[in-house]
Protein backbone atom coordinates (compact mmCIF):
# COMPACT_ATOMS: atom_id res chain seq x y z
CA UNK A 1 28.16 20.40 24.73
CA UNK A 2 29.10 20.43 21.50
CA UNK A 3 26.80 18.26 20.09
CA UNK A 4 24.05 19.22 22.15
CA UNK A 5 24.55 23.14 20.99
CA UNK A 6 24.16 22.03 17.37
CA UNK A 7 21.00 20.05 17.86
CA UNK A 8 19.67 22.80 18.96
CA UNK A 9 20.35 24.83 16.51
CA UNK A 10 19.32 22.69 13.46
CA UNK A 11 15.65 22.37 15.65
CA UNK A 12 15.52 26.48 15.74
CA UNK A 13 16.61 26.43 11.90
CA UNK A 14 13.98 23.45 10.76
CA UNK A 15 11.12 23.31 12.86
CA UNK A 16 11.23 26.84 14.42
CA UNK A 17 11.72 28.50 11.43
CA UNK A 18 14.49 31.00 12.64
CA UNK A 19 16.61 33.47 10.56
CA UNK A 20 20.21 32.96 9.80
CA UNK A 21 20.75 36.05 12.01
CA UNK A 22 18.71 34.70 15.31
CA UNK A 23 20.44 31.52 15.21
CA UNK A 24 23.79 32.42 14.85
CA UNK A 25 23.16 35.22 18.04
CA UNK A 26 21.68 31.85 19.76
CA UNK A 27 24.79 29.54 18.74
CA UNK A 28 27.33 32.71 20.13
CA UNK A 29 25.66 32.81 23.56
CA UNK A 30 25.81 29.18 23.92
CA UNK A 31 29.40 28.69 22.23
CA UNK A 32 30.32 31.12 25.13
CA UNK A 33 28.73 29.07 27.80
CA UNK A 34 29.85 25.81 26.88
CA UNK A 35 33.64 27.63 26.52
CA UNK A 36 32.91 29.32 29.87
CA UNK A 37 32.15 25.65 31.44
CA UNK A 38 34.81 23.52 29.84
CA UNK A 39 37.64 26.53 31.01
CA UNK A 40 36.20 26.24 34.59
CA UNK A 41 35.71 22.14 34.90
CA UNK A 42 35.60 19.81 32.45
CA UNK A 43 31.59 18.52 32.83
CA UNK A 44 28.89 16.70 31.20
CA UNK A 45 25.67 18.72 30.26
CA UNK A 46 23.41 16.48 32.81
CA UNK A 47 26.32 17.60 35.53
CA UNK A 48 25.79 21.19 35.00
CA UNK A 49 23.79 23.22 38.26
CA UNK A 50 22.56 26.06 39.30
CA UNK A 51 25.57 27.40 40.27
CA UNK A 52 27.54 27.31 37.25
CA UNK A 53 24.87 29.31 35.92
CA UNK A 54 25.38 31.58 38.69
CA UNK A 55 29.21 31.62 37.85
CA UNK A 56 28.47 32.82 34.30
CA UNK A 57 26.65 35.55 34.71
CA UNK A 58 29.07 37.04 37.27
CA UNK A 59 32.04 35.93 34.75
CA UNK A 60 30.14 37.95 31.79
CA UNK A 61 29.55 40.88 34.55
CA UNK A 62 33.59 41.04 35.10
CA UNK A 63 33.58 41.06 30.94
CA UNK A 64 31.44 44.25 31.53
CA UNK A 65 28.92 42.78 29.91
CA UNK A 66 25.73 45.21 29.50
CA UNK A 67 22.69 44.13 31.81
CA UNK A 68 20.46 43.75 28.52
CA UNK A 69 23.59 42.08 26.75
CA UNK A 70 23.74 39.06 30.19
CA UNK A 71 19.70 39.32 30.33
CA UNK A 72 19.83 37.99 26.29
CA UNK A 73 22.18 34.88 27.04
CA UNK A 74 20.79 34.07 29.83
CA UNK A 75 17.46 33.76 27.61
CA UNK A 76 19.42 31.93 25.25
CA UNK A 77 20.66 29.07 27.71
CA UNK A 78 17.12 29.41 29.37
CA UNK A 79 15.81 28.26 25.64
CA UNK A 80 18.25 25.36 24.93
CA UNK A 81 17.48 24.18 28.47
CA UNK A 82 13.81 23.61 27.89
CA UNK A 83 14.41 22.19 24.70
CA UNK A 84 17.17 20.26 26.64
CA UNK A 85 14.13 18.98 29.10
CA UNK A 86 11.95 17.74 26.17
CA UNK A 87 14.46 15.39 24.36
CA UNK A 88 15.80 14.01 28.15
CA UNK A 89 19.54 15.24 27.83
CA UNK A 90 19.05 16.48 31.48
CA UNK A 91 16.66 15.63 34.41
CA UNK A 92 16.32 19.51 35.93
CA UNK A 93 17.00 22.85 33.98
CA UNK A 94 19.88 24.62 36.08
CA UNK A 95 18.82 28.10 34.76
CA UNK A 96 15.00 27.50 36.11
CA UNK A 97 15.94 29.38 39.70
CA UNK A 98 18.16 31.79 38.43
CA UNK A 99 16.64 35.30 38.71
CA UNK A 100 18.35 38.31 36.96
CA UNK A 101 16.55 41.89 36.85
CA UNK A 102 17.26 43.76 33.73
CA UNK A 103 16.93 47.05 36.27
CA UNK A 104 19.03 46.10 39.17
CA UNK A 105 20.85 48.69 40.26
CA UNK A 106 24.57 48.78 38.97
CA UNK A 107 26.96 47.14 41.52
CA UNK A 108 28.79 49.35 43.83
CA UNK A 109 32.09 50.27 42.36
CA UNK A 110 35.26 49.43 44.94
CA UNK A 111 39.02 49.60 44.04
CA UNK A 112 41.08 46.49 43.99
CA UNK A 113 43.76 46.02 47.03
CA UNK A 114 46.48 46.26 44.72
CA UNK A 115 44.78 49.76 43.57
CA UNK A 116 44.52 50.77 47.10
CA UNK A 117 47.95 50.12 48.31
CA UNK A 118 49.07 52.07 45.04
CA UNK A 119 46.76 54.84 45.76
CA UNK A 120 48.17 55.37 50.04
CA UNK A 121 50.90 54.94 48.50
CA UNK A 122 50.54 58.12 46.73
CA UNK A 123 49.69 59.93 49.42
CA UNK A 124 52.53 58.89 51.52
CA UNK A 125 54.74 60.01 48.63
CA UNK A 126 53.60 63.12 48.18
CA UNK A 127 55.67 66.11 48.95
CA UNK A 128 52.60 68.55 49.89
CA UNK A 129 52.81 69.61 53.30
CA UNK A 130 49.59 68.39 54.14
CA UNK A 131 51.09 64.28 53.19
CA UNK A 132 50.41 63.47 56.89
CA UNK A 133 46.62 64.28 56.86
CA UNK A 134 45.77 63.40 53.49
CA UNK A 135 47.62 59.65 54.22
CA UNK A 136 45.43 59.79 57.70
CA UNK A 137 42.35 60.27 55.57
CA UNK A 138 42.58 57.97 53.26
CA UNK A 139 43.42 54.72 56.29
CA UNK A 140 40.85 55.63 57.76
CA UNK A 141 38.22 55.52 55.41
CA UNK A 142 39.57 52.34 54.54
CA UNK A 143 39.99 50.68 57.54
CA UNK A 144 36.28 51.69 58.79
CA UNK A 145 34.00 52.47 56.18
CA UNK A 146 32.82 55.43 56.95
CA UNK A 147 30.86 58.14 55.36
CA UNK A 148 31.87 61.15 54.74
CA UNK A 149 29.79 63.22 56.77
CA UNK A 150 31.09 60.72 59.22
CA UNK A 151 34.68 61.38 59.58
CA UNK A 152 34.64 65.63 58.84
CA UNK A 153 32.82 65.63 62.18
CA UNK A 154 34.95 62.85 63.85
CA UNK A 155 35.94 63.92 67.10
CA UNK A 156 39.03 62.73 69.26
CA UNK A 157 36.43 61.64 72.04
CA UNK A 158 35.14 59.51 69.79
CA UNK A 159 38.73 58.01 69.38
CA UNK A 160 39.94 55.16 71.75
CA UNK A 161 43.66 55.16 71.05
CA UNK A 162 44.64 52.20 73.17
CA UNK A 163 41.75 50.23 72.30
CA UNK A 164 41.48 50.66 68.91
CA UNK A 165 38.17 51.73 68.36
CA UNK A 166 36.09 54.67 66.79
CA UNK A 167 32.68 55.76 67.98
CA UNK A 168 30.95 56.58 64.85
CA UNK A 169 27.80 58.98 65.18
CA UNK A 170 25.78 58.02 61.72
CA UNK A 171 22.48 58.90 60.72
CA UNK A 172 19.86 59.82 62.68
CA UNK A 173 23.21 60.26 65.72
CA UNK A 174 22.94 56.22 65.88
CA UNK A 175 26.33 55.27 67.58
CA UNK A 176 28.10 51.80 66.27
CA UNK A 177 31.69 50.68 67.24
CA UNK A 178 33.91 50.38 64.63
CA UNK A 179 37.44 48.59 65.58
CA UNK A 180 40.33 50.29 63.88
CA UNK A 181 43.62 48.92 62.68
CA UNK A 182 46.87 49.44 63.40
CA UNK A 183 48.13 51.36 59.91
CA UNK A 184 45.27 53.46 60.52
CA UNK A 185 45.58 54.45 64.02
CA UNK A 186 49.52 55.27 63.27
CA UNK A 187 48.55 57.01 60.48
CA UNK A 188 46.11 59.52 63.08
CA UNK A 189 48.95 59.49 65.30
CA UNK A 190 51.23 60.77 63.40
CA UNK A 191 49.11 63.59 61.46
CA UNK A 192 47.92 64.28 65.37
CA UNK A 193 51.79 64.36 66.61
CA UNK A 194 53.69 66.36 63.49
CA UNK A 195 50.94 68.48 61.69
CA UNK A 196 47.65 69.29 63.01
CA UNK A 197 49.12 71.49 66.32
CA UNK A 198 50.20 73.72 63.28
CA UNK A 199 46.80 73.76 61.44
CA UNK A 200 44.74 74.35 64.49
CA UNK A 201 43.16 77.81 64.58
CA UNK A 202 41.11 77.07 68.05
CA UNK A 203 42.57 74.69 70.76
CA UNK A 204 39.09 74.22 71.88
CA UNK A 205 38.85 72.81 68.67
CA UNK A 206 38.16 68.62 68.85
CA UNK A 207 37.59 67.79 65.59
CA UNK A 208 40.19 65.38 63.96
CA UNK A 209 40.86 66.28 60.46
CA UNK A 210 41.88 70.06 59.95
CA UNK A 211 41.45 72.40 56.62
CA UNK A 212 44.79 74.16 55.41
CA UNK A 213 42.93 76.64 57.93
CA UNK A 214 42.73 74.78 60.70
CA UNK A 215 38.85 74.35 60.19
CA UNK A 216 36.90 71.30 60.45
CA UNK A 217 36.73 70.08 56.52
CA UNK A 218 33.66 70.19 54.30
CA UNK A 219 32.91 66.97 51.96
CA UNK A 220 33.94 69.10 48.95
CA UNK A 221 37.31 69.75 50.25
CA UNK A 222 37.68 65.94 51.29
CA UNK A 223 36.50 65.14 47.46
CA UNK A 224 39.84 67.55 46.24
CA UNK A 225 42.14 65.82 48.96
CA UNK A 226 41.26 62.48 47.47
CA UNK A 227 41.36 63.41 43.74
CA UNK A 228 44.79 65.21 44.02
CA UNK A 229 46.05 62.33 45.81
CA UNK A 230 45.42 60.27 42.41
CA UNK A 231 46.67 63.48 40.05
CA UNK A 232 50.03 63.41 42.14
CA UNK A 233 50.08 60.03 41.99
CA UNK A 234 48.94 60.07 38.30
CA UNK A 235 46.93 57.27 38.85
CA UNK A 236 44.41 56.28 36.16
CA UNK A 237 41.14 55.84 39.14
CA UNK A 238 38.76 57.22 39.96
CA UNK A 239 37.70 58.43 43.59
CA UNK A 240 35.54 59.52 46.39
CA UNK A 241 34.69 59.04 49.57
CA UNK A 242 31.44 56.46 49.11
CA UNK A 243 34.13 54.03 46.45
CA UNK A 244 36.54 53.86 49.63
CA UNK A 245 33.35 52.55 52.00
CA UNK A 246 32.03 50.48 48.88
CA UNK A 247 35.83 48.72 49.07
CA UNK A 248 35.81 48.51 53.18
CA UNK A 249 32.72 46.06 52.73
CA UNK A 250 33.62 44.31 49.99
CA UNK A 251 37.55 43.48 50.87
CA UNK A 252 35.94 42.25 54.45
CA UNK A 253 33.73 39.98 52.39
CA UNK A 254 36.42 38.69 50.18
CA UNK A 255 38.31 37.52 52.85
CA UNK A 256 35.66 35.65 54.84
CA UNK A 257 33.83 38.17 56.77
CA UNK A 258 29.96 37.13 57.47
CA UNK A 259 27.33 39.49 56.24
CA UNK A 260 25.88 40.30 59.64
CA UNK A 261 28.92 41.82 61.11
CA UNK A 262 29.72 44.09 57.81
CA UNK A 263 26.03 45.37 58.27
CA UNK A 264 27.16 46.27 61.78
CA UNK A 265 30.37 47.88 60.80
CA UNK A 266 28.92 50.13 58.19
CA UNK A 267 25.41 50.83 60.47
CA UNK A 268 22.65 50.02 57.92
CA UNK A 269 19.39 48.90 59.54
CA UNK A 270 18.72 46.99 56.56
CA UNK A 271 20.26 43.79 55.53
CA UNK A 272 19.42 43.79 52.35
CA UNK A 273 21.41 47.03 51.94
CA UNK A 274 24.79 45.14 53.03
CA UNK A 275 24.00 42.32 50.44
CA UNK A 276 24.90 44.93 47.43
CA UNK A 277 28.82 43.86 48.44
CA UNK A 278 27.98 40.04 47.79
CA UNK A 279 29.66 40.49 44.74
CA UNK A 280 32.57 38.68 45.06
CA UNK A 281 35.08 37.38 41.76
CA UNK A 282 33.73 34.36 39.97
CA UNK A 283 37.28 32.65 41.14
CA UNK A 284 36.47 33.72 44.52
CA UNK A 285 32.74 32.30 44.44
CA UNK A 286 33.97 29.03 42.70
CA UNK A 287 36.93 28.70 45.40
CA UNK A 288 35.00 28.75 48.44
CA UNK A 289 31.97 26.73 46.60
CA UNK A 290 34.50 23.71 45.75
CA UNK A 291 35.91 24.37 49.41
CA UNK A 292 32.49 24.24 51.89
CA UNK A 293 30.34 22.18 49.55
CA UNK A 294 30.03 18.73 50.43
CA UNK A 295 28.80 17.86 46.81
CA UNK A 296 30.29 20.05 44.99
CA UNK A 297 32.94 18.65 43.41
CA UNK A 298 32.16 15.98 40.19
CA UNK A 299 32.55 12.83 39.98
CA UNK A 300 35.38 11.40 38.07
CA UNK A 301 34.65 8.51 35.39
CA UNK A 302 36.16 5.88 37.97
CA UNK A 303 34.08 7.61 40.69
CA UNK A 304 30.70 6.73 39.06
């Protein structure tokens, strides 16, 4: 790459006429990608796809990279590439299908599992007296993905205990199973079992989560349970409700779940509004490329 990068160069210097300045922002985007490459897999520059391009722009957008900022290199390699085409160093330009909108919405943001286990963690110990509802809360957002709105008017009819499941009203009162597991259903138990008979102001009352009042909570008041879960916990996140749906869907991807049934799970009619989570790590992507791809992996010099 090396070589390649600098021939490049002295053609921008010589015959395009370039300043000292535009060159050397050229040679640093490249310098990255050919560093980015070599870290990944060792490879040739004719051996170099349209997935490795793919893998560098999600590696710059984990260097929280500005849009404008991966928008410029990917010019840059977009640039060396046709000039790449014209002298035959490579048959096909990699970058030629790659699409990147300088406007795309931001990705959604999601908390880590580590991050989560720290942050139930905090609520479990916590010494308010309300630990048990605030720790039934929180695994339950997590384990279903469900809006707010959601779970303040979850009802224990819409609970199946021995099954497992929730029957989530969403928008427009459109009704989707959701299967819940089993750290989340103890966790309702429990806040069911030990507090909420004293927080209930009206036995009539169905509603699952209780106020200090023994009202059915508002999304404001779920918003302070959350963020004084992270002050007690003096945790350095931030929190709310959508962020723990956000890391539902993308933790299912992660670990092999297919887009259809996450679409299902969190109820949008849309596809194209589940394929926001898609974002999976660049060491992630890689993995399972390498793993499914028939021809993904290069060929060695004894191979060809």
């Amino acid at each position: 790459m090396d070589e390649y990068i600098a021939l490049f160069m002295a053609y921008l210097s010589n015959e395009r006429r370039y300043s000292d300045a535009t060159v050397t922002a050229y040679q640093r985007d490249l310098e990255q990608f050919a560093e980015f490459i070599t870290s990944t897999a060792p490879t040739e520059l004719q051996n170099i796809n349209y997935q490795d391009i793919r893998l560098f722009i999600a590696h710059l957008t984990e260097l929280e990279n500005s849009r404008t900022t991966i928008a410029r290199k990917l010019s840059s390699l977009r640039s060396f590439y046709k000039y790449a085409l014209r002298q035959g160093w490579v048959e096909t330009d990699p970058t030629a299908l790659v699409q990147y909108d300088v406007k795309k919405q931001h990705l959604p943001e999601f908390f880590y599992e580590d991050e989560m286990t720290a942050i139930i963690d905090a609520a479990r110990n916590s010494d308010s007296e309300l630990r048990l509802r605030d720790v039934a809360i929180i695994e339950t957002f997590y384990a279903t993905g469900m809006r707010v709105s959601e779970l303040t008017s979850l009802t224990f009819r819409q609970v199946d205990e021995q099954m497992q499941i929730i029957r989530v009203l969403g928008k427009g009162d459109k009704e989707r199973l959701v299967p819940i597991g089993d750290q989340a259903m103890e966790a309702i138990k429990a806040y069911k079992i030990h507090l909420r008979p004293q927080l209930i102001s009206d036995d009539s009352l169905d509603t699952v989560f209780l106020s200090h009042k023994g009202k059915e909570l508002t999304t404001p008041q779920v918003h302070d349970i959350l963020n004084k879960v992270i002050q007690v916990g003096a945790l350095n996140l931030t929190i709310h409700p959508h962020k723990l749906r956000h890391t539902f869907a993308t933790h299912l991807l992660n670990n092999g779940a297919d887009l259809r049934s996450v679409q299902e799970l969190l109820g949008h009619e849309d596809l194209s509004s589940t394929q926001i989570y898609t974002h999976v790590t660049k060491d992630k992507l890689r993995e399972q490329y390498m793993n499914v791809f028939p021809r993904a992996k290069r060929k060695t010099k004894g191979e060809e």
